[in-house]
PDB file of N, CA and C in Angstrom:
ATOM      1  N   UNK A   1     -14.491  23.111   3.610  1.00  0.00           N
ATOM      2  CA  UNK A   1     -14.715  22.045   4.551  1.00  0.00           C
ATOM      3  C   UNK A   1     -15.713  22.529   5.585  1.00  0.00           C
ATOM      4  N   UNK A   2     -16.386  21.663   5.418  1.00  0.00           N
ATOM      5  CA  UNK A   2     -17.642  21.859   7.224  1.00  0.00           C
ATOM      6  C   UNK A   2     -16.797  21.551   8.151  1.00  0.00           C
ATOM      7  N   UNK A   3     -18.064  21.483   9.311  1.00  0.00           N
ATOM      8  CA  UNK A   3     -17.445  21.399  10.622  1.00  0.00           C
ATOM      9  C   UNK A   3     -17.755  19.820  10.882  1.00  0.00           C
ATOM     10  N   UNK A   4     -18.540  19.506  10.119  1.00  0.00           N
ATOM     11  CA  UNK A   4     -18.070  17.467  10.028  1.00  0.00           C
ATOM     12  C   UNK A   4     -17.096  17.274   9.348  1.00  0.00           C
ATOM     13  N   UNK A   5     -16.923  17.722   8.591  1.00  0.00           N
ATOM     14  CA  UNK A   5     -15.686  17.173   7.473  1.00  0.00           C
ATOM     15  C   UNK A   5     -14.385  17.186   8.218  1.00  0.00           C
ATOM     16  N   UNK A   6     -14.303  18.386   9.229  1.00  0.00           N
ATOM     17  CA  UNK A   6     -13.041  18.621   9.752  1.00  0.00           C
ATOM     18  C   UNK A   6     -12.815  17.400  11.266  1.00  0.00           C
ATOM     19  N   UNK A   7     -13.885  16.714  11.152  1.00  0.00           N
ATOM     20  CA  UNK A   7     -13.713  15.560  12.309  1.00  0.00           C
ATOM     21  C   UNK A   7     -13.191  14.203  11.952  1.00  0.00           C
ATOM     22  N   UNK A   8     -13.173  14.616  10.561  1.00  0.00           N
ATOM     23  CA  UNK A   8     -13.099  12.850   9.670  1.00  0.00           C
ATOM     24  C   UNK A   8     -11.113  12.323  10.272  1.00  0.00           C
ATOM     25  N   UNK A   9     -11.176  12.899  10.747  1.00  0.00           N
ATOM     26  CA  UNK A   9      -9.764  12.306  11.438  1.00  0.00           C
ATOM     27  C   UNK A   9      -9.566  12.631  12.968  1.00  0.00           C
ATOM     28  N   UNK A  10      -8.919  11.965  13.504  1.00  0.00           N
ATOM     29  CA  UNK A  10      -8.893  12.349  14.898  1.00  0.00           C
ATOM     30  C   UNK A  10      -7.613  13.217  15.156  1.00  0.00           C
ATOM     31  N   UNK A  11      -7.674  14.505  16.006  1.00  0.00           N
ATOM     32  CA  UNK A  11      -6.640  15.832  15.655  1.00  0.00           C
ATOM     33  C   UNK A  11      -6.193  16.511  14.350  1.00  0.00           C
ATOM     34  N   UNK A  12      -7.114  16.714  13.860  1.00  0.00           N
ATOM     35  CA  UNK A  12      -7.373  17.034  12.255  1.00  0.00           C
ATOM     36  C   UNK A  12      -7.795  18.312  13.146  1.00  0.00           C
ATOM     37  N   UNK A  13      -6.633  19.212  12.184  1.00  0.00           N
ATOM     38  CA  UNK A  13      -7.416  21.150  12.077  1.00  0.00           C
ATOM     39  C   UNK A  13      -6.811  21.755  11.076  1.00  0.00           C
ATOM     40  N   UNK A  14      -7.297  22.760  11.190  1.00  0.00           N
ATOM     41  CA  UNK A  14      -7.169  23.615   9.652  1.00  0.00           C
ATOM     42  C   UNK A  14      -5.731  24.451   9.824  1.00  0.00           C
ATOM     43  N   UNK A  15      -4.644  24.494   8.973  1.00  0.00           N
ATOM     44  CA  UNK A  15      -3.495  25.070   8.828  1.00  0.00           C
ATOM     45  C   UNK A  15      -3.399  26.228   8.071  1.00  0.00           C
ATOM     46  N   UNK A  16      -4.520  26.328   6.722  1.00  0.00           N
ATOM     47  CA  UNK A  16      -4.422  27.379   6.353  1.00  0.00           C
ATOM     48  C   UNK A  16      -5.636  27.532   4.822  1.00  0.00           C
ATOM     49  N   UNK A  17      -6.452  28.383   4.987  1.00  0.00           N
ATOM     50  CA  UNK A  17      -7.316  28.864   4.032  1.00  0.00           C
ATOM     51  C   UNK A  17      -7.263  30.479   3.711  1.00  0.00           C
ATOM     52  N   UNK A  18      -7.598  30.005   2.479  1.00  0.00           N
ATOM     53  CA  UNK A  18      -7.349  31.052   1.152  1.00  0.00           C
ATOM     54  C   UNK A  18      -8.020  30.884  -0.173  1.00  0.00           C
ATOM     55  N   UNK A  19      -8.457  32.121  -0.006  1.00  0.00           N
ATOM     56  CA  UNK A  19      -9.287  32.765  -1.985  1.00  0.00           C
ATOM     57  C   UNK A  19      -8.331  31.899  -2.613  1.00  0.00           C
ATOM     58  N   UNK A  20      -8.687  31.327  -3.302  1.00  0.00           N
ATOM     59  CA  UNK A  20      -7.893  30.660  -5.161  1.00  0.00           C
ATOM     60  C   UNK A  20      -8.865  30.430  -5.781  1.00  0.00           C
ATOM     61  N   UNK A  21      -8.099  30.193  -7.039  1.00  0.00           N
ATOM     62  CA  UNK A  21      -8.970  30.044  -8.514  1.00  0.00           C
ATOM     63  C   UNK A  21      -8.630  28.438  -8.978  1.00  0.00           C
ATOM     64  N   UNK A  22      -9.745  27.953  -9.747  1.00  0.00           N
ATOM     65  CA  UNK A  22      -8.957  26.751 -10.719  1.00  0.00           C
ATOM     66  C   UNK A  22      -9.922  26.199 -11.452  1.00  0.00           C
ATOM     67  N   UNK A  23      -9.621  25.573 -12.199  1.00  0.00           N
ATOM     68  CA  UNK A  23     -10.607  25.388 -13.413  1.00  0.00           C
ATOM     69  C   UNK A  23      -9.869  26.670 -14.225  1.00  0.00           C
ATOM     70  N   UNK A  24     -11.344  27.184 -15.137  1.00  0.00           N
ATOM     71  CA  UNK A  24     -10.845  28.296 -15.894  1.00  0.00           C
ATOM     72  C   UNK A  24     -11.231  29.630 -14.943  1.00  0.00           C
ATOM     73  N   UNK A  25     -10.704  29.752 -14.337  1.00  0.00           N
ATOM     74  CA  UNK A  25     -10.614  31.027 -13.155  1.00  0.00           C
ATOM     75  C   UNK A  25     -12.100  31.057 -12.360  1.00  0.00           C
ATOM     76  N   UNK A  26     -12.255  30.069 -12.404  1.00  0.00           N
ATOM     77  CA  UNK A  26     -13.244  29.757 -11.055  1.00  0.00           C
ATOM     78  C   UNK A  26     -12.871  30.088  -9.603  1.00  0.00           C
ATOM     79  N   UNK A  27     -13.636  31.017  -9.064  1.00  0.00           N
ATOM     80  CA  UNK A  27     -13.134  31.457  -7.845  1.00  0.00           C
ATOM     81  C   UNK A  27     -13.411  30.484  -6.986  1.00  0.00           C
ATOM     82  N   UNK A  28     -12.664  30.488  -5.410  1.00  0.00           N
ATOM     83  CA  UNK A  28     -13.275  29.537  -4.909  1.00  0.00           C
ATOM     84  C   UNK A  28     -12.272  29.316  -3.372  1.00  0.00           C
ATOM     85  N   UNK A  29     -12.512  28.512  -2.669  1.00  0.00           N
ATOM     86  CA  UNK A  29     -11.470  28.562  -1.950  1.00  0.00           C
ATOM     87  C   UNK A  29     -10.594  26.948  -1.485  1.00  0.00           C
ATOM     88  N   UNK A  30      -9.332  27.699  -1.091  1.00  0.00           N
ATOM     89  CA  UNK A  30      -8.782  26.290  -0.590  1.00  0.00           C
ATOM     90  C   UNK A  30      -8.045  26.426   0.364  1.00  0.00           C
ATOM     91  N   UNK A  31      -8.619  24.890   1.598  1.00  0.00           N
ATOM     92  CA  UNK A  31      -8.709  24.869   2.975  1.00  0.00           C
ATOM     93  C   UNK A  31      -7.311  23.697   2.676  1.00  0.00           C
ATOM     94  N   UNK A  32      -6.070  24.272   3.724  1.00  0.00           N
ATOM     95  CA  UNK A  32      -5.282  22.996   4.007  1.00  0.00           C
ATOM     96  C   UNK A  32      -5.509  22.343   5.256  1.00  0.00           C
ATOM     97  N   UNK A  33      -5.609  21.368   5.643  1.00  0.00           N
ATOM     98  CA  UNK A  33      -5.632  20.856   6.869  1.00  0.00           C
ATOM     99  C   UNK A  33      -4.287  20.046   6.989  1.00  0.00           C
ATOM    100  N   UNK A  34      -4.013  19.839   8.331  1.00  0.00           N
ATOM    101  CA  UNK A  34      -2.878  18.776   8.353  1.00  0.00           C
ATOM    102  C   UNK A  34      -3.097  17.214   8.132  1.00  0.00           C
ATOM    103  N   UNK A  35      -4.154  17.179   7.433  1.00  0.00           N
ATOM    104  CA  UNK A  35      -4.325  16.142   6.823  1.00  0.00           C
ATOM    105  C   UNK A  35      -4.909  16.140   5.194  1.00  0.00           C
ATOM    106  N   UNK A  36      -5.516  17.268   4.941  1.00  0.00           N
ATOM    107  CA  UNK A  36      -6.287  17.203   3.856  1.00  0.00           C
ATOM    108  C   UNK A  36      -6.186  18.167   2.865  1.00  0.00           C
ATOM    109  N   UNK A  37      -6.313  18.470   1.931  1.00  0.00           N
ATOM    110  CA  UNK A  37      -6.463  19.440   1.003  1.00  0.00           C
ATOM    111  C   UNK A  37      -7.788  19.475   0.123  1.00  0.00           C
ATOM    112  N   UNK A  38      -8.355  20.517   0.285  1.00  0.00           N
ATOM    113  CA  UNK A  38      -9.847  20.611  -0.557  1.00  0.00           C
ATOM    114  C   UNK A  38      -9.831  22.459  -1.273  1.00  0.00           C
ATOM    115  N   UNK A  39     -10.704  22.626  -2.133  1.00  0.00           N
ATOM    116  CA  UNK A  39     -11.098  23.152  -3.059  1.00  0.00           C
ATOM    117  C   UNK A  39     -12.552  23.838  -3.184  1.00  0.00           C
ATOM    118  N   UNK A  40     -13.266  24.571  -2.766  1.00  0.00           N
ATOM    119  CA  UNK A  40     -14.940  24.485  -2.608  1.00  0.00           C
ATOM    120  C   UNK A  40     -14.744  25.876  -3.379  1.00  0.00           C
ATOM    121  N   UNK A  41     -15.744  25.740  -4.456  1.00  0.00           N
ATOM    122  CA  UNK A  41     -16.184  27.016  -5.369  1.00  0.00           C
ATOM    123  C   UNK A  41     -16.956  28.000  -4.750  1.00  0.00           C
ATOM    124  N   UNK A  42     -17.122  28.896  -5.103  1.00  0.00           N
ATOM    125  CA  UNK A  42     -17.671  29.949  -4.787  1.00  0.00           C
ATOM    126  C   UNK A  42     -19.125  29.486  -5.551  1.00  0.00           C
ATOM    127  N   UNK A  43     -20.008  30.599  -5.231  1.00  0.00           N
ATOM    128  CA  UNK A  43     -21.240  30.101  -5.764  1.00  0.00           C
ATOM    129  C   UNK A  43     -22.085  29.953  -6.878  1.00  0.00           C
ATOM    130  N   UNK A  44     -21.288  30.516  -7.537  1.00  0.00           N
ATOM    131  CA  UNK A  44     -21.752  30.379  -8.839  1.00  0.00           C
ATOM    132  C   UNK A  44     -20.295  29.219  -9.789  1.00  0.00           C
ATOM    133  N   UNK A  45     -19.493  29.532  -9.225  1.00  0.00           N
ATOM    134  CA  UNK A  45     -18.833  28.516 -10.400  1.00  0.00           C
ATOM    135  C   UNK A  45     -19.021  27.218 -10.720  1.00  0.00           C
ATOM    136  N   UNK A  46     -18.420  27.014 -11.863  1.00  0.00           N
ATOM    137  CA  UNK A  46     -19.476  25.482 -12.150  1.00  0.00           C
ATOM    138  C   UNK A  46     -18.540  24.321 -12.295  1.00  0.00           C
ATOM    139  N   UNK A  47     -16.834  24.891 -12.286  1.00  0.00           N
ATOM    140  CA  UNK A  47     -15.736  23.864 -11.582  1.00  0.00           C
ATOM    141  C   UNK A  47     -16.394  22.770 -10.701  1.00  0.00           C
ATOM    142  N   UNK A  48     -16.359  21.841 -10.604  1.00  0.00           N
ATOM    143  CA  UNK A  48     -16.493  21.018  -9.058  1.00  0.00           C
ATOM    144  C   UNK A  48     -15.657  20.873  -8.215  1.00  0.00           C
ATOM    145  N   UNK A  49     -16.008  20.688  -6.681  1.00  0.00           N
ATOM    146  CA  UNK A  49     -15.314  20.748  -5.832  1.00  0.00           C
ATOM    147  C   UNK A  49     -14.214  19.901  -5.987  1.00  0.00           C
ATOM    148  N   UNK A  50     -12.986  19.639  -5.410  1.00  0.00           N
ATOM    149  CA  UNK A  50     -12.268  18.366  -4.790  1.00  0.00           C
ATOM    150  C   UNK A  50     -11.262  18.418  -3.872  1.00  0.00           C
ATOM    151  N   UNK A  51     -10.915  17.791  -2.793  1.00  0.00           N
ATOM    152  CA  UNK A  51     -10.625  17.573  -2.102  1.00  0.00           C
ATOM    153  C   UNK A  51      -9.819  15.908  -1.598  1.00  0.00           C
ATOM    154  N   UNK A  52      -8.664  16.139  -1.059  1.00  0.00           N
ATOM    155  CA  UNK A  52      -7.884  14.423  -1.762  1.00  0.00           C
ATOM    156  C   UNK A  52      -7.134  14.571   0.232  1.00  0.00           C
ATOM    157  N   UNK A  53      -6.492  13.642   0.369  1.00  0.00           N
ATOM    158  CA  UNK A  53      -5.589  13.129   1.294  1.00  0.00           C
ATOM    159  C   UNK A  53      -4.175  13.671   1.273  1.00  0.00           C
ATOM    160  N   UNK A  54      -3.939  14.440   1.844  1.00  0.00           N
ATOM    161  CA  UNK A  54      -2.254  14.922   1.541  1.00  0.00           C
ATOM    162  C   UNK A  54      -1.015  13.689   1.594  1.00  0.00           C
ATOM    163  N   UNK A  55      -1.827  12.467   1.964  1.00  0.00           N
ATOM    164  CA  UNK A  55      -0.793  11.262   1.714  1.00  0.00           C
ATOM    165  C   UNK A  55      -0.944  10.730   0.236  1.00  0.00           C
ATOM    166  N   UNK A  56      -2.142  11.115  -0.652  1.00  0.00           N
ATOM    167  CA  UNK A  56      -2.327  10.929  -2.005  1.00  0.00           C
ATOM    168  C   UNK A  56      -1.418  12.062  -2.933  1.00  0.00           C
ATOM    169  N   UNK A  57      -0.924  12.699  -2.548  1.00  0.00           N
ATOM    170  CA  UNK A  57      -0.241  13.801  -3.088  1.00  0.00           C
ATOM    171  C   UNK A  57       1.428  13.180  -3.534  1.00  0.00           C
ATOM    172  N   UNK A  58       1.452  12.987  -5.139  1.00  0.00           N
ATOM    173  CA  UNK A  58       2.924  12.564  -5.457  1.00  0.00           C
ATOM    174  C   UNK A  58       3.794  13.947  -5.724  1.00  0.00           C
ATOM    175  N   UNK A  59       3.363  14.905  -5.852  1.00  0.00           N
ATOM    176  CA  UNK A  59       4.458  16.106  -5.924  1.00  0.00           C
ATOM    177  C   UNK A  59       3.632  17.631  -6.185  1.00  0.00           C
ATOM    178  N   UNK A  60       4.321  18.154  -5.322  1.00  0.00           N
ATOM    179  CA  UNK A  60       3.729  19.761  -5.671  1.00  0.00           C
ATOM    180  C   UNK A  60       4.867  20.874  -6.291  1.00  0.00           C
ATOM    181  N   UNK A  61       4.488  21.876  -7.373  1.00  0.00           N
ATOM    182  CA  UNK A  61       5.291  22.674  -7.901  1.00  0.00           C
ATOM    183  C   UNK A  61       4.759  23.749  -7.901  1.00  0.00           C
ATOM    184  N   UNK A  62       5.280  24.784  -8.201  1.00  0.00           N
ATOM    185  CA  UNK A  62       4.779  26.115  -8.219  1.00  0.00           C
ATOM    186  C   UNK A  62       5.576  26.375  -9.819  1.00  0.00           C
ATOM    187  N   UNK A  63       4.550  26.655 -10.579  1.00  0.00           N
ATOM    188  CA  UNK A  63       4.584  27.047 -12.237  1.00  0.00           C
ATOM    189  C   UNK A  63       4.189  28.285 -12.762  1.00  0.00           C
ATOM    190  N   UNK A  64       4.578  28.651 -13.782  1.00  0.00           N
ATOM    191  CA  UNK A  64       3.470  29.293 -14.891  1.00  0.00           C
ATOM    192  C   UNK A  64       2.867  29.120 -15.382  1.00  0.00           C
ATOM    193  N   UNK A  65       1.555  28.619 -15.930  1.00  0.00           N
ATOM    194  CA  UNK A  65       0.794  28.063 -16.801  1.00  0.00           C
ATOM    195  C   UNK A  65       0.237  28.779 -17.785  1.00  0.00           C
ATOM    196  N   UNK A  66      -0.107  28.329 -18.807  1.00  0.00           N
ATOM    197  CA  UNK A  66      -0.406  28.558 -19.967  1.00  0.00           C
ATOM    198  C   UNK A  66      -1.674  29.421 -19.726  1.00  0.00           C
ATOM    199  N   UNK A  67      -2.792  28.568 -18.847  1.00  0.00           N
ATOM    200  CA  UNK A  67      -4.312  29.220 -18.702  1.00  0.00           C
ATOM    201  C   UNK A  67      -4.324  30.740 -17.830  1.00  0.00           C
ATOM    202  N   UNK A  68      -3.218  30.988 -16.955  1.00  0.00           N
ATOM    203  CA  UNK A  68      -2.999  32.433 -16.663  1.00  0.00           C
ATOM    204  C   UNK A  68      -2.332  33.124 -17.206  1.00  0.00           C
ATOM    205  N   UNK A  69      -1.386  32.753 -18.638  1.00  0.00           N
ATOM    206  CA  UNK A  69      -0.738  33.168 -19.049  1.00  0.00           C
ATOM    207  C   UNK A  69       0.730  33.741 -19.158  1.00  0.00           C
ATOM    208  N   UNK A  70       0.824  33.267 -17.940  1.00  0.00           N
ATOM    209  CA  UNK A  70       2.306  33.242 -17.502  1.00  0.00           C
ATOM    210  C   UNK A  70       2.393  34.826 -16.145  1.00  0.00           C
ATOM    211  N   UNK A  71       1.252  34.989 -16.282  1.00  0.00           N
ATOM    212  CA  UNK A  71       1.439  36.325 -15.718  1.00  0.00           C
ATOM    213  C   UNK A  71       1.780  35.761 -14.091  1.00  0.00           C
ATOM    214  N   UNK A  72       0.600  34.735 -13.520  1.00  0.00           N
ATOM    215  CA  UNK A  72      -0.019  34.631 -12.049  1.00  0.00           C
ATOM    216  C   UNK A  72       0.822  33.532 -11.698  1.00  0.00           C
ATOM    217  N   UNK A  73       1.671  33.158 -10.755  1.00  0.00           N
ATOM    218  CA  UNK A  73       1.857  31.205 -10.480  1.00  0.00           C
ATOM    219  C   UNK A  73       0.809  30.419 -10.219  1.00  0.00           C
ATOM    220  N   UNK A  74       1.396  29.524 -10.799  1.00  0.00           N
ATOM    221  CA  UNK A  74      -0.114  28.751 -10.378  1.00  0.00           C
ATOM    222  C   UNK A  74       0.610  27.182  -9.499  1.00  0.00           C
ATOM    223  N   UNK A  75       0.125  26.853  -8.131  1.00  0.00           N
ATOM    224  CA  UNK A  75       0.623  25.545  -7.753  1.00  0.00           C
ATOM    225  C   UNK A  75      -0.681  24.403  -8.488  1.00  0.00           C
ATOM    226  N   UNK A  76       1.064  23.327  -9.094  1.00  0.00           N
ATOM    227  CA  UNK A  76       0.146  22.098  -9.640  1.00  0.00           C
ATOM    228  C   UNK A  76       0.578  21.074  -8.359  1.00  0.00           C
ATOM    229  N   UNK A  77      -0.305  20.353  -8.165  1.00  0.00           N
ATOM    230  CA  UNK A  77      -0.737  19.162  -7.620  1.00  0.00           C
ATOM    231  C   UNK A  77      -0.866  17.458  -8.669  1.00  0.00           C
ATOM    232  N   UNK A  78       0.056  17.265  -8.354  1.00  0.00           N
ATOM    233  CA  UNK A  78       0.213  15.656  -9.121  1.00  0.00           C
ATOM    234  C   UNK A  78      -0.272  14.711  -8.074  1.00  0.00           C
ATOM    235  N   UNK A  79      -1.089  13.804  -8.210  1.00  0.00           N
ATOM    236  CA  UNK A  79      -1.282  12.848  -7.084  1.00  0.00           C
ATOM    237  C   UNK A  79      -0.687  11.799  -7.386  1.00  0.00           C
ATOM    238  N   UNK A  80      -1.079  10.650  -6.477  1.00  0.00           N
ATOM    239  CA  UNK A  80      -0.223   9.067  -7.229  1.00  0.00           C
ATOM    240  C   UNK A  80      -1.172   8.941  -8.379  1.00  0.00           C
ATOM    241  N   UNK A  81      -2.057   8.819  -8.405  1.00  0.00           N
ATOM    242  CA  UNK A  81      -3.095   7.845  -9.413  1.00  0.00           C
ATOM    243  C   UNK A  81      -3.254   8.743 -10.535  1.00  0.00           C
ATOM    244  N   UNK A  82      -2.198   9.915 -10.901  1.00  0.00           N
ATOM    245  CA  UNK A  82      -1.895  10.796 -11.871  1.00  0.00           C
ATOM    246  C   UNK A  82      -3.144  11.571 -12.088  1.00  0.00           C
ATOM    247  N   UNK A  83      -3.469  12.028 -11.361  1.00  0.00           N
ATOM    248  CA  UNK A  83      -4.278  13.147 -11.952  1.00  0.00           C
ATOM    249  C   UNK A  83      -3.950  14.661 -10.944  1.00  0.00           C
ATOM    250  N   UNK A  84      -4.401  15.449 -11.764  1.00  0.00           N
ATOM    251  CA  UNK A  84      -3.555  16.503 -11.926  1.00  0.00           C
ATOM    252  C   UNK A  84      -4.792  17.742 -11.688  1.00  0.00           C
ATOM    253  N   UNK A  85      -4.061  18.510 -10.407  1.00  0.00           N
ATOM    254  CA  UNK A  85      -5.303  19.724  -9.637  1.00  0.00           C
ATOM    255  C   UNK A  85      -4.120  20.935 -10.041  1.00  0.00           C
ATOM    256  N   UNK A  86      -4.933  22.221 -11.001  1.00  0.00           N
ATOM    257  CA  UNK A  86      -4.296  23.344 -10.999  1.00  0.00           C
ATOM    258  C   UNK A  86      -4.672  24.459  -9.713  1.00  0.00           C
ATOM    259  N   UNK A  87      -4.184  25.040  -9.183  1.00  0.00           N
ATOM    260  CA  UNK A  87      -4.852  26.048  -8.599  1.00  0.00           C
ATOM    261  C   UNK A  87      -4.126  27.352  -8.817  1.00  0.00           C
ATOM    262  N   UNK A  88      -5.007  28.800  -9.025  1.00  0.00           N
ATOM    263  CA  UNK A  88      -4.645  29.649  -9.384  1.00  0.00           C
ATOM    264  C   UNK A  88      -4.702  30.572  -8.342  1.00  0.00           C
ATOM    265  N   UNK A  89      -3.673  31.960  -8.735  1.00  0.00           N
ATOM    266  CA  UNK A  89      -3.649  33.396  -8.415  1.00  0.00           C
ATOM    267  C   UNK A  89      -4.730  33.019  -6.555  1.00  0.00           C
ATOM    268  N   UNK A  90      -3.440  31.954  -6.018  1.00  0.00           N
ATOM    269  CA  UNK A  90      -4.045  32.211  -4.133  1.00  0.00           C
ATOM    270  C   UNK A  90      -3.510  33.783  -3.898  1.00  0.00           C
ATOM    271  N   UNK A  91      -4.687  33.585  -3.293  1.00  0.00           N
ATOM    272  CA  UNK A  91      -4.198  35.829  -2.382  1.00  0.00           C
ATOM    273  C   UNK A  91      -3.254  35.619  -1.551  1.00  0.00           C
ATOM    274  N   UNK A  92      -2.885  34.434  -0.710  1.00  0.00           N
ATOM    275  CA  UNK A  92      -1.628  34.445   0.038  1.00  0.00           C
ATOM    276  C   UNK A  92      -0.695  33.811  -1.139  1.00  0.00           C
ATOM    277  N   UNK A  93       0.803  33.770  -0.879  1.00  0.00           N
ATOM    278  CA  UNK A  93       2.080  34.122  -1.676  1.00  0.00           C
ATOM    279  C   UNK A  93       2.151  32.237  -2.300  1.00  0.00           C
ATOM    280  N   UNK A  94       1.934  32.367  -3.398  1.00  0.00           N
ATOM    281  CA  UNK A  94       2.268  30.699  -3.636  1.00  0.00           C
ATOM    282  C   UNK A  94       3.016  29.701  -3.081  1.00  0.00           C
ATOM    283  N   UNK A  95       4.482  30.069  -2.820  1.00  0.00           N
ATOM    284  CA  UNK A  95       5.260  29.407  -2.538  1.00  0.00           C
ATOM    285  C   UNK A  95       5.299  29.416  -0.936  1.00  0.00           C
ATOM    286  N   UNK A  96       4.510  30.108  -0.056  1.00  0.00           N
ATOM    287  CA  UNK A  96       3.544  29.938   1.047  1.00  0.00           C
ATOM    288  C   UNK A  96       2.807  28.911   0.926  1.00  0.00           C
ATOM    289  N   UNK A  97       1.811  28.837   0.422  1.00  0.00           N
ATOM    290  CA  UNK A  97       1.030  27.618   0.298  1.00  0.00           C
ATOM    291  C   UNK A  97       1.322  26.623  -0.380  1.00  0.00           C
ATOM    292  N   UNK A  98       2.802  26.520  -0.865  1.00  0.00           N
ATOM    293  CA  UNK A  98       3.566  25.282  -0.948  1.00  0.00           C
ATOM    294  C   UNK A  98       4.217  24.969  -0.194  1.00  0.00           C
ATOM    295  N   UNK A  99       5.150  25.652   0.262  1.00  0.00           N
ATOM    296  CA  UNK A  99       5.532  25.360   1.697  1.00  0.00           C
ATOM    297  C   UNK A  99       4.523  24.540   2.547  1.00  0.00           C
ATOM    298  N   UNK A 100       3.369  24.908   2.721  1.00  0.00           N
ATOM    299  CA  UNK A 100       2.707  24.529   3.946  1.00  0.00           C
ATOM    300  C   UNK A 100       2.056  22.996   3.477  1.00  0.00           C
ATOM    301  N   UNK A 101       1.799  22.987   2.429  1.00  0.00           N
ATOM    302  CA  UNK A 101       1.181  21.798   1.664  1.00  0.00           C
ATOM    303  C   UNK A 101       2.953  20.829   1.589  1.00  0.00           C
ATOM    304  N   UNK A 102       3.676  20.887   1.452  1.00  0.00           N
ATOM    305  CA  UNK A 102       4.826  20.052   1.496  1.00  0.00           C
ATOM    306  C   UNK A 102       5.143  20.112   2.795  1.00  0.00           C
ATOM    307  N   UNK A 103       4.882  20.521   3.849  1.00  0.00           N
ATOM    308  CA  UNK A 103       5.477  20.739   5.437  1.00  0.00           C
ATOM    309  C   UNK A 103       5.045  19.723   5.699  1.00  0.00           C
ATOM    310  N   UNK A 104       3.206  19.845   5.558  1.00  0.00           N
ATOM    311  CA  UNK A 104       2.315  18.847   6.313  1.00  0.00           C
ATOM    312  C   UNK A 104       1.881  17.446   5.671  1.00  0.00           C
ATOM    313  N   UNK A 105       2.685  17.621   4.430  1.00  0.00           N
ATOM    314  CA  UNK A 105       3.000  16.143   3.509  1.00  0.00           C
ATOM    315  C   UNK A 105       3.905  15.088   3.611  1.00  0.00           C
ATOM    316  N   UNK A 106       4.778  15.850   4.571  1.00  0.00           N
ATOM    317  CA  UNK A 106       5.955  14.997   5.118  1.00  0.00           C
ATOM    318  C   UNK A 106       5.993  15.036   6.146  1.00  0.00           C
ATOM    319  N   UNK A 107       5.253  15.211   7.141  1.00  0.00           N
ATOM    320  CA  UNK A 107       4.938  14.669   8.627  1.00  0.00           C
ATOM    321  C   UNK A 107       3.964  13.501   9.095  1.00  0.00           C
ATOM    322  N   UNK A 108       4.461  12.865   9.645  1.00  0.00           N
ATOM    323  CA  UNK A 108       4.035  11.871  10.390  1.00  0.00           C
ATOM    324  C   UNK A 108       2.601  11.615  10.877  1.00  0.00           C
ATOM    325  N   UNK A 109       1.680  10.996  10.243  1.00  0.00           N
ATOM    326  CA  UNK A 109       0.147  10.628  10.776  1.00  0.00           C
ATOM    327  C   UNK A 109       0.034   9.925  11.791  1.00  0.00           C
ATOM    328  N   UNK A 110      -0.972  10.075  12.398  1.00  0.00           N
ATOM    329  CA  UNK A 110      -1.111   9.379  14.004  1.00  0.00           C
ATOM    330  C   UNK A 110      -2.034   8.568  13.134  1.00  0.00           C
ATOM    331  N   UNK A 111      -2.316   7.093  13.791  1.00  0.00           N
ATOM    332  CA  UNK A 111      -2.920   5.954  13.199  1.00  0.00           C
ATOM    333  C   UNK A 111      -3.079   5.523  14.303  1.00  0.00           C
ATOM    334  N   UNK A 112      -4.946   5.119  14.110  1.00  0.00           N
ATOM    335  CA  UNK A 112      -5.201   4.454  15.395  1.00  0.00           C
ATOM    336  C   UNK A 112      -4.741   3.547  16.267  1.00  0.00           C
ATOM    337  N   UNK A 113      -4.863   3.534  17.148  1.00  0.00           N
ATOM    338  CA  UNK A 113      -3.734   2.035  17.591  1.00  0.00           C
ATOM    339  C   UNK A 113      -2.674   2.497  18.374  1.00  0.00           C
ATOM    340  N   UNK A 114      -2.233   3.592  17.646  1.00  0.00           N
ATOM    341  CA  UNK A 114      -0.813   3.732  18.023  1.00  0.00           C
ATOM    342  C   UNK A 114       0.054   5.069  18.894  1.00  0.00           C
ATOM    343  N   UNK A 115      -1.136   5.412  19.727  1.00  0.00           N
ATOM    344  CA  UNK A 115      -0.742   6.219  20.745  1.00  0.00           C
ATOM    345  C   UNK A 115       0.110   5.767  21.960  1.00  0.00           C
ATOM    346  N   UNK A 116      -0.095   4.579  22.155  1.00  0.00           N
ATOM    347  CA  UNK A 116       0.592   3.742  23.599  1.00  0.00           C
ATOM    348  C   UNK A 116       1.441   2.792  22.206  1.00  0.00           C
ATOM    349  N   UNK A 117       1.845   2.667  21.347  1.00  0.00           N
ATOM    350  CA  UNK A 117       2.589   1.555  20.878  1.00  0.00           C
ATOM    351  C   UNK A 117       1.509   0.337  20.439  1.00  0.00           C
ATOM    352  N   UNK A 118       2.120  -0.484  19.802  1.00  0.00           N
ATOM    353  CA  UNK A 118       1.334  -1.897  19.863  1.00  0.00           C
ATOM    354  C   UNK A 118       1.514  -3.145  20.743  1.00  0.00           C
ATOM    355  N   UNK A 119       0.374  -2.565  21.834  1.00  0.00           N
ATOM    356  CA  UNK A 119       0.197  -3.488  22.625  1.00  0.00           C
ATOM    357  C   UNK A 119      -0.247  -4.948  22.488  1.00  0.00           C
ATOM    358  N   UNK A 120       1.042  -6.062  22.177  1.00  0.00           N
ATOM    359  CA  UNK A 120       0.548  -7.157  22.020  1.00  0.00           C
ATOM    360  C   UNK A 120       0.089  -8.333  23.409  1.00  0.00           C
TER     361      UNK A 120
END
């Protein structure tokens, strides 16, 4: 994430970034925000980026997968509209960065409008 990207919401900041892999061991990294989750490759990999809404997020697990071989966990990402983000072998502890990705998935968004209530 840039330093525009991180404005696209109002009190939007970064909770936690970290080295991961995904694709077929595409290095790369991934930024949580308390709003967002993104993905940006390193420079040569040829994965593409992505990056989604942590309110688009229908469930997160921490697995083994087949493509690391069972050795590394890997957290999967299910969204609503079913599609499906692997990410591999993060340098911080998986179930860390599930934790933090389910913390800030079930907290409460501020929506414009609604700092003073709805003033009718």
């Amino acid at each position: 994430m840039t330093t525009t990207d991180s404005l696209a919401y109002p009190g939007e900041f970064e909770v936690l970034r970290t080295k991961a892999d995904s694709g077929w061991f595409e290095g790369g990294q991934l930024t949580v925000t308390n709003y967002r989750l993104a993905w940006k490759p390193n420079r040569f990999a040829r994965f593409p980026a992505f990056g989604f809404d942590l309110d688009a997020i229908r469930s997160v697990r921490v697995v083994r997968s087949l493509k690391t071989l069972f050795f590394s966990p890997t957290i999967r990402i299910v969204l609503k509209d079913g599609a499906v983000y692997e990410i591999h072998k993060p340098k911080d502890d998986a179930n860390r960065v599930h934790s933090v990705i389910e913390d800030y998935r079930r907290r409460e968004r501020y929506k414009p409008g609604s700092l003073f209530g709805d003033a009718k």
